[in-house]
PDB file of N, CA and C in Angstrom:
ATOM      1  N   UNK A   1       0.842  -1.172   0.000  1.00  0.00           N
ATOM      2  CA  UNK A   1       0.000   0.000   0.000  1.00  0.00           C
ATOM      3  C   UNK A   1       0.895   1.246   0.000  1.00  0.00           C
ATOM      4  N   UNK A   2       0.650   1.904  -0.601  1.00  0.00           N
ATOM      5  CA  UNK A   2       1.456   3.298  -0.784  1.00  0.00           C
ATOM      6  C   UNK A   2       0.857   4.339  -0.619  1.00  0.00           C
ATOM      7  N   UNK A   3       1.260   5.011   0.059  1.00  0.00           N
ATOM      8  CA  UNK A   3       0.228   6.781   1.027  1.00  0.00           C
ATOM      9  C   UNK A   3       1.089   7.791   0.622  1.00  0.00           C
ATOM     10  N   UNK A   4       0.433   8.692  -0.027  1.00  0.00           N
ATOM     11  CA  UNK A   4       0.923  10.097  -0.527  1.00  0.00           C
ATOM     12  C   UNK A   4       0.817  11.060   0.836  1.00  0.00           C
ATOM     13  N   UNK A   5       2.027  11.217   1.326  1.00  0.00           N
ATOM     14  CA  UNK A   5       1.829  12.669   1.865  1.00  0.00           C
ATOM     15  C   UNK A   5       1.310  13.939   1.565  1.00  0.00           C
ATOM     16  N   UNK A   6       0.587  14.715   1.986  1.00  0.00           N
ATOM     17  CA  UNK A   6      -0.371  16.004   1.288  1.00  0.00           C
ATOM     18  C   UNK A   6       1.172  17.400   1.478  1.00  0.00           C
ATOM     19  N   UNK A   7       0.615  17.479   0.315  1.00  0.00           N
ATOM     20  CA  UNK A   7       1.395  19.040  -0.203  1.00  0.00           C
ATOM     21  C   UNK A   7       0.932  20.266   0.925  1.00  0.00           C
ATOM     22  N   UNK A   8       1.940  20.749   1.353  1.00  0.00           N
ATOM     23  CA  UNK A   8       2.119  21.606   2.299  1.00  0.00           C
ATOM     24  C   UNK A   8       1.975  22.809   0.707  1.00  0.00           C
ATOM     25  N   UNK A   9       0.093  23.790   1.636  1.00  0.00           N
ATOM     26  CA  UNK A   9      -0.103  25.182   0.938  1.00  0.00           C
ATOM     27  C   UNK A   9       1.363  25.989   1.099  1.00  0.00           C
ATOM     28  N   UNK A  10       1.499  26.634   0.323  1.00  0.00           N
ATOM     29  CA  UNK A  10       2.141  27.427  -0.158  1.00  0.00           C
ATOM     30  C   UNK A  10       1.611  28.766   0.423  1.00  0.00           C
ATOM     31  N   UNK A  11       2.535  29.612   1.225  1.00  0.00           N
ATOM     32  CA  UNK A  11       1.738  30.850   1.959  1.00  0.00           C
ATOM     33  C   UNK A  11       2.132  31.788   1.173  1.00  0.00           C
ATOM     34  N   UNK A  12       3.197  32.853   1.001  1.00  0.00           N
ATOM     35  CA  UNK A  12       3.633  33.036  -0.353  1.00  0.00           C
ATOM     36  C   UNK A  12       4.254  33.104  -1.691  1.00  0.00           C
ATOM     37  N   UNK A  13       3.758  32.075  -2.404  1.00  0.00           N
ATOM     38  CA  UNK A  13       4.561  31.920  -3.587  1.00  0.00           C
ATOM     39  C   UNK A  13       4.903  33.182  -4.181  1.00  0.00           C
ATOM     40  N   UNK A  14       6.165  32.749  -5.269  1.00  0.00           N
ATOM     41  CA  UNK A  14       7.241  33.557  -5.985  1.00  0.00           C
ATOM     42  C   UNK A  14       5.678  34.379  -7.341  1.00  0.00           C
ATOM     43  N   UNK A  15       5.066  33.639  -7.772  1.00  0.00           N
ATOM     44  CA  UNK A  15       4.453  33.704  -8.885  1.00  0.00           C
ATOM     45  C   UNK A  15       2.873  33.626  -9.256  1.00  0.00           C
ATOM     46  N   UNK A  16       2.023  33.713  -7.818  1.00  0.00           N
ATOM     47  CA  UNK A  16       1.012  32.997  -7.870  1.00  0.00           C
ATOM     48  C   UNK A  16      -0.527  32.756  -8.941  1.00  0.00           C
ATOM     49  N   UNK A  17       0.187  33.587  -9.936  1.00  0.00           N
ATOM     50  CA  UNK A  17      -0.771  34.136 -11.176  1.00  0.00           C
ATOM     51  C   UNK A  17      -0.539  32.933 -12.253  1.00  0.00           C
ATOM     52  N   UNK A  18       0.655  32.273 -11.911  1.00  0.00           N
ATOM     53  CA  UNK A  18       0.957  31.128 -12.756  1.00  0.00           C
ATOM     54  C   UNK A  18       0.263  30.050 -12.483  1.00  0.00           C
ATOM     55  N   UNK A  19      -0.229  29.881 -11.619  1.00  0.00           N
ATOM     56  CA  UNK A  19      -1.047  28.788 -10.901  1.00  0.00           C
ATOM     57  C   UNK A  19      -2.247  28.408 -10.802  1.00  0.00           C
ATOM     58  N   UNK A  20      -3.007  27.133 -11.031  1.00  0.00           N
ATOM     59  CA  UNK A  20      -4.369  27.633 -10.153  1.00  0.00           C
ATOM     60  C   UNK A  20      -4.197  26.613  -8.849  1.00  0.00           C
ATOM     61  N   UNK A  21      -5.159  27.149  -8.336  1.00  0.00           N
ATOM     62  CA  UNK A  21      -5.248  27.296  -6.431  1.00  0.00           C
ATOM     63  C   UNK A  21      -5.916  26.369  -6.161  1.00  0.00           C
ATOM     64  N   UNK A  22      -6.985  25.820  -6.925  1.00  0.00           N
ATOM     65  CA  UNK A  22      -8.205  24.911  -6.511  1.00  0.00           C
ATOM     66  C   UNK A  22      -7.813  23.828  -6.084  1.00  0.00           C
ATOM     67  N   UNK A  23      -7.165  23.008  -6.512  1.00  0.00           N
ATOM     68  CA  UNK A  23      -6.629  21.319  -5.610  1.00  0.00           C
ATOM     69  C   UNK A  23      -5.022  21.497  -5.147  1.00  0.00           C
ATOM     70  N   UNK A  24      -5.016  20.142  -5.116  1.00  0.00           N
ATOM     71  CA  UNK A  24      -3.733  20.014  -4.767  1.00  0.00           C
ATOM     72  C   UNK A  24      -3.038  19.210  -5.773  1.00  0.00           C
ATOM     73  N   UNK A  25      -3.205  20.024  -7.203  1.00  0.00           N
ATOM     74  CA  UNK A  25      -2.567  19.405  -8.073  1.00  0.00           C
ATOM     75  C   UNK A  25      -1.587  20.693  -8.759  1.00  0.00           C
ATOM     76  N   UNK A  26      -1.773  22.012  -8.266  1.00  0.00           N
ATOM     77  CA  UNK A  26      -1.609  22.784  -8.878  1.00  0.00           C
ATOM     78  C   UNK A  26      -1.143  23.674  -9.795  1.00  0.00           C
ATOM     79  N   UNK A  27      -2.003  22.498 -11.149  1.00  0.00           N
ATOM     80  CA  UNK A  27      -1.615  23.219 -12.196  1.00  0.00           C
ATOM     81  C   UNK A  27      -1.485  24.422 -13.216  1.00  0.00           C
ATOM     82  N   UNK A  28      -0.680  24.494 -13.852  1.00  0.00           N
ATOM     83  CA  UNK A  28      -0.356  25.769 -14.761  1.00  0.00           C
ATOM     84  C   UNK A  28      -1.718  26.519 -15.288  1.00  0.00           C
ATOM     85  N   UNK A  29      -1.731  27.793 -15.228  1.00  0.00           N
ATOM     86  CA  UNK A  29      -2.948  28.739 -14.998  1.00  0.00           C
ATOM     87  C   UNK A  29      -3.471  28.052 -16.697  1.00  0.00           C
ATOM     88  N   UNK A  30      -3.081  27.663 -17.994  1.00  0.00           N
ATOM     89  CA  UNK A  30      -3.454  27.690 -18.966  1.00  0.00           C
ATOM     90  C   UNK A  30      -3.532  25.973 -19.172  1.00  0.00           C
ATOM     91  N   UNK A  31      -2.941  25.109 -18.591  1.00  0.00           N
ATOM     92  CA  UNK A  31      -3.680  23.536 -18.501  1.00  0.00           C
ATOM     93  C   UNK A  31      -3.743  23.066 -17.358  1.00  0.00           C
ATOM     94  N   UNK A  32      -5.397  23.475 -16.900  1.00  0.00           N
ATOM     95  CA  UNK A  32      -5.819  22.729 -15.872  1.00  0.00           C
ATOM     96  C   UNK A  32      -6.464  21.233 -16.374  1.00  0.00           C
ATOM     97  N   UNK A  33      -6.084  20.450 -15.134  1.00  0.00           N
ATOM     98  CA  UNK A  33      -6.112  18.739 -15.515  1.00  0.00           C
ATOM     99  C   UNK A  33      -7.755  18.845 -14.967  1.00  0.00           C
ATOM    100  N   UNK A  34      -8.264  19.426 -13.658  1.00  0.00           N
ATOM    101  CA  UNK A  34      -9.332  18.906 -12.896  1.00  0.00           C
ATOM    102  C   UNK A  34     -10.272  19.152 -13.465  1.00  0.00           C
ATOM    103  N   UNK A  35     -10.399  20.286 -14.215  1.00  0.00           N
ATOM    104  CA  UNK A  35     -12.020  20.698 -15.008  1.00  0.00           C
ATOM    105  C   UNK A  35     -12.785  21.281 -13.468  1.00  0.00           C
ATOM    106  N   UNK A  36     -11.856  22.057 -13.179  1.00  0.00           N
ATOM    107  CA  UNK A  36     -12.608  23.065 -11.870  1.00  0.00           C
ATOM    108  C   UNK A  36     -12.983  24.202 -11.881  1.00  0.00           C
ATOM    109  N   UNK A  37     -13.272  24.516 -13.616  1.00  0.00           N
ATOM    110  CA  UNK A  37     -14.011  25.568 -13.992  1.00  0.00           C
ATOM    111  C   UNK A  37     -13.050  26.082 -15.130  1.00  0.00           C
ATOM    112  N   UNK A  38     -13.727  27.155 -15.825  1.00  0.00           N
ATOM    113  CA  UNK A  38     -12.820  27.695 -17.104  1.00  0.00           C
ATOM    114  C   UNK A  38     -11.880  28.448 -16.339  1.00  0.00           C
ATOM    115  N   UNK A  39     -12.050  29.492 -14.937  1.00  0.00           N
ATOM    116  CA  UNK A  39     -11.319  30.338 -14.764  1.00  0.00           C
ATOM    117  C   UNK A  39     -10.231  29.510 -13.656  1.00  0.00           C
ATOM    118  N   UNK A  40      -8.861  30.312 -13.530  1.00  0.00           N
ATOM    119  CA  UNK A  40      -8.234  29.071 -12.355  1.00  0.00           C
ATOM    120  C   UNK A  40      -8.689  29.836 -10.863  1.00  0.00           C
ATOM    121  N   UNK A  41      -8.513  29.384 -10.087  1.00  0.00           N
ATOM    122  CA  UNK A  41      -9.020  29.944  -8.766  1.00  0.00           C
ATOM    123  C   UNK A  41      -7.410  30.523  -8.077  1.00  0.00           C
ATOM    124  N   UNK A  42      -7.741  31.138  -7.615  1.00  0.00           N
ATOM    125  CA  UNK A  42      -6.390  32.676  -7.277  1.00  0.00           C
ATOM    126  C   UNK A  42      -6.148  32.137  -5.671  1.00  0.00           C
ATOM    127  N   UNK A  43      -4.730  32.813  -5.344  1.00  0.00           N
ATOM    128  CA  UNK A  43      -4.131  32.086  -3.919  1.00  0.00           C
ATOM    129  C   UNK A  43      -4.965  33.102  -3.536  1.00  0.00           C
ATOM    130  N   UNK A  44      -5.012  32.917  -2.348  1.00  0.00           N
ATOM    131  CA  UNK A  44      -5.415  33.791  -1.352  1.00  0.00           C
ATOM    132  C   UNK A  44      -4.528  35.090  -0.775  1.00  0.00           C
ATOM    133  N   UNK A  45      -3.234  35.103  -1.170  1.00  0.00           N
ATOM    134  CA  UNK A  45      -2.679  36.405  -1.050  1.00  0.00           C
ATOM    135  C   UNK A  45      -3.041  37.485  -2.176  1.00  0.00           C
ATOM    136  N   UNK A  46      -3.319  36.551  -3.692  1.00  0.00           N
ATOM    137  CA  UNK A  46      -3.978  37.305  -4.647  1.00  0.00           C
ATOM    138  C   UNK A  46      -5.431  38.004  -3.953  1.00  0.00           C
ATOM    139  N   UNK A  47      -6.064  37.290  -3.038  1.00  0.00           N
ATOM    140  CA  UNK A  47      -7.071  38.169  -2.935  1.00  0.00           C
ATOM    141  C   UNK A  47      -7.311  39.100  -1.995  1.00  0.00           C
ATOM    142  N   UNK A  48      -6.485  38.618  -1.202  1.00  0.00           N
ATOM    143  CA  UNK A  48      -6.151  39.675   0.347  1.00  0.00           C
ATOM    144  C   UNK A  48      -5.208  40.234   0.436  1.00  0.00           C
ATOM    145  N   UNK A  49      -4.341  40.009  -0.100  1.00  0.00           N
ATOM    146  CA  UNK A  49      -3.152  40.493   0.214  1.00  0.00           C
ATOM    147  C   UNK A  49      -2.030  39.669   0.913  1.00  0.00           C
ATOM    148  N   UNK A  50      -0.826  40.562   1.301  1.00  0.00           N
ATOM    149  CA  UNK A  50       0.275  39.232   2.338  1.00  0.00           C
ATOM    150  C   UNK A  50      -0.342  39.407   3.710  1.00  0.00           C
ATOM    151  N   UNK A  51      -1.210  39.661   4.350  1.00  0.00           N
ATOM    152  CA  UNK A  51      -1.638  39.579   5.371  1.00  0.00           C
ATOM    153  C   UNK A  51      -2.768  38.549   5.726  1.00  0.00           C
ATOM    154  N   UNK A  52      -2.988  37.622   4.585  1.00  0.00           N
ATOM    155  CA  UNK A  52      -4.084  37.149   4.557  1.00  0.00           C
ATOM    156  C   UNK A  52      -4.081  36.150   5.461  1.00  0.00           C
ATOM    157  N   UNK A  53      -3.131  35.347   6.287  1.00  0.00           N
ATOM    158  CA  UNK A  53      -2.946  34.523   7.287  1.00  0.00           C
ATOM    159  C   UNK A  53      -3.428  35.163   8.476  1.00  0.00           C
ATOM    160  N   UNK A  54      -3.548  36.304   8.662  1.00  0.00           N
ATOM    161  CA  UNK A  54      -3.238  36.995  10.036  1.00  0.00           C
ATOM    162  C   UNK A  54      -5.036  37.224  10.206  1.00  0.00           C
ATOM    163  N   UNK A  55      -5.498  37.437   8.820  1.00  0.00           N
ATOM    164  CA  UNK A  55      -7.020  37.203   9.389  1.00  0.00           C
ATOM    165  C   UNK A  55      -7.975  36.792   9.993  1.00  0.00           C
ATOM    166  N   UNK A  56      -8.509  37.313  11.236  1.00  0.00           N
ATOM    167  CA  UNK A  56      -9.104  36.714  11.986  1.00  0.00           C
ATOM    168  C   UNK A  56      -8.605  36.108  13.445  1.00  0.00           C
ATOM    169  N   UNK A  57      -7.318  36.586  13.332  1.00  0.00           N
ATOM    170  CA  UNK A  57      -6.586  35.716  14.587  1.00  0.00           C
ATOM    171  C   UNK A  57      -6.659  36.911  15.540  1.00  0.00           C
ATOM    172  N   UNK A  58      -7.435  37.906  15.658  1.00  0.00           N
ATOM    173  CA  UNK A  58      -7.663  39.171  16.649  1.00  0.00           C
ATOM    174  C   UNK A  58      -8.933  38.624  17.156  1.00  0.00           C
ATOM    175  N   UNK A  59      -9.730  37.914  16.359  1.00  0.00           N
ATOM    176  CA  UNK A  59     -11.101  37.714  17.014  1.00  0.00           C
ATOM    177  C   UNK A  59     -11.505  37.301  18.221  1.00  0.00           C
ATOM    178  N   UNK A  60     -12.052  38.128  19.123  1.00  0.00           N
ATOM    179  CA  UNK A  60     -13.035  37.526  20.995  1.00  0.00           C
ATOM    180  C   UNK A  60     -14.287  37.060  20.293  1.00  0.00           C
ATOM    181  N   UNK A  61     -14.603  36.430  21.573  1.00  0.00           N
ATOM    182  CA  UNK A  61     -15.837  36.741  21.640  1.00  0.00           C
ATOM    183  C   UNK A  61     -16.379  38.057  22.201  1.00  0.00           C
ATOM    184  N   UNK A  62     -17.466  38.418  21.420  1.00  0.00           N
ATOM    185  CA  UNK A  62     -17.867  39.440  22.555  1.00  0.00           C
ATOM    186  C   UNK A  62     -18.646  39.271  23.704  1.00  0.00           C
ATOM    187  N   UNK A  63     -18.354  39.609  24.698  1.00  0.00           N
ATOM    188  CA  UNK A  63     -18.874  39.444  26.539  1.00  0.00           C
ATOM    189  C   UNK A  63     -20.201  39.830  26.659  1.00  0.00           C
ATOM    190  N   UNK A  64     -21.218  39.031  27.201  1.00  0.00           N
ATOM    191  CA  UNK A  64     -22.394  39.768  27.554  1.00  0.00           C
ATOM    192  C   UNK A  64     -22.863  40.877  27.845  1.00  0.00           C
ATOM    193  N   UNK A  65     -23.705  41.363  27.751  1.00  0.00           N
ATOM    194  CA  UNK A  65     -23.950  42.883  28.038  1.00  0.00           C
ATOM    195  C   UNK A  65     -24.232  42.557  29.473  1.00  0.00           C
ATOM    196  N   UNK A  66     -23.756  43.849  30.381  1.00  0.00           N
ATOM    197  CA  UNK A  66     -24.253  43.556  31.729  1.00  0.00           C
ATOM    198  C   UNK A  66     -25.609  43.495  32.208  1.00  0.00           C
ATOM    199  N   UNK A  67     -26.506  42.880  32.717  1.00  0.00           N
ATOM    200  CA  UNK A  67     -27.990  43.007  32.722  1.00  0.00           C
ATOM    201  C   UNK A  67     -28.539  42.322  31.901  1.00  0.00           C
ATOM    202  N   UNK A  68     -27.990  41.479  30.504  1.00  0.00           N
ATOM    203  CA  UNK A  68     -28.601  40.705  29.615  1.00  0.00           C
ATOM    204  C   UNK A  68     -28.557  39.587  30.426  1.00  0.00           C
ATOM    205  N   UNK A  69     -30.144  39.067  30.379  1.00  0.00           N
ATOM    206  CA  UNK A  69     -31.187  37.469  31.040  1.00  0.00           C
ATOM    207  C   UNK A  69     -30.573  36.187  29.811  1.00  0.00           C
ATOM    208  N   UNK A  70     -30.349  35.672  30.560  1.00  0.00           N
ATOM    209  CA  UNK A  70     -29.659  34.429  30.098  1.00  0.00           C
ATOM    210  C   UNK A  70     -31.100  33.448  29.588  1.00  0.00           C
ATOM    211  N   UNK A  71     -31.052  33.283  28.399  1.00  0.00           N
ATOM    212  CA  UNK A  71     -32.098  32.235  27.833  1.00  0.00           C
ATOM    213  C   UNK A  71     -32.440  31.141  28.930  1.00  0.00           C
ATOM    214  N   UNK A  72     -31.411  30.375  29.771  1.00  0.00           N
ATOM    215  CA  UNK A  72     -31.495  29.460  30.583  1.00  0.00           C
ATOM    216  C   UNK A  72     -32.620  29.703  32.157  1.00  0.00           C
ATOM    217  N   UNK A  73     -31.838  31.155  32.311  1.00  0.00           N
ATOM    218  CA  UNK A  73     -32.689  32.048  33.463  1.00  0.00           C
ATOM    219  C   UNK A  73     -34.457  32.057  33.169  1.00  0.00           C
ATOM    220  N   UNK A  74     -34.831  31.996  32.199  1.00  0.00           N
ATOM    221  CA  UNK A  74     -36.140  32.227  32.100  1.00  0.00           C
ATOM    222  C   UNK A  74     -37.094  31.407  32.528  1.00  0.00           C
ATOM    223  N   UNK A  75     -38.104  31.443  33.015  1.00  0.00           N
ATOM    224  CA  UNK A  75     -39.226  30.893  33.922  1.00  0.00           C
ATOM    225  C   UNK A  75     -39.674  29.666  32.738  1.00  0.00           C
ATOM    226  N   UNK A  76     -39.921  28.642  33.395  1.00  0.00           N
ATOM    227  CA  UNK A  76     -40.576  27.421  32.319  1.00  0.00           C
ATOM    228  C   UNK A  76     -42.021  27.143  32.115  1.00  0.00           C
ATOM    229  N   UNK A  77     -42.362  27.218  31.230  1.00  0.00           N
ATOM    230  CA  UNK A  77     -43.937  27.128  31.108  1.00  0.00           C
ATOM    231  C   UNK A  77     -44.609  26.313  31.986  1.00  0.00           C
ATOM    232  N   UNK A  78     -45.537  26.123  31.916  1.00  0.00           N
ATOM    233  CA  UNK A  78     -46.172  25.193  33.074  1.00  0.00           C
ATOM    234  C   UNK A  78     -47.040  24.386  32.432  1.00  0.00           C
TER     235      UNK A  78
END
């Protein structure tokens, strides 16, 4: 039995316009093998920018309001 190790994404490539993004086969922007559409699908620094890792890693939750009744708190029908 033989097991392919998975291709480590690429955070930012040298070229990423040469590429498409969609699998993990990622072929040349002008012969795609998968048939994953006419257009190739763009890295994600193409669409965000070089910061695009860092997205979202600021996120809280936000804290209850003080005085907001807890769904649980509420009286049970009878």
């Amino acid at each position: 039995m033989v097991t392919k190790a998975k291709k480590r994404f690429p955070t930012h490539p040298a070229n990423p316009e040469k590429l498409c993004w969609g699998c993990d086969r990622y072929c040349a922007a002008g012969d795609m093998l998968c048939g994953n559409g006419s257009d190739r699908t763009q890295h994600p620094v193409e669409l965000f920018g070089a910061d695009w890792r860092d997205w979202g890693s600021d996120y809280q939750d936000p804290e209850p309001e003080a005085g907001a009744s807890n769904i649980t708190d509420a009286p049970k029908p009878v």
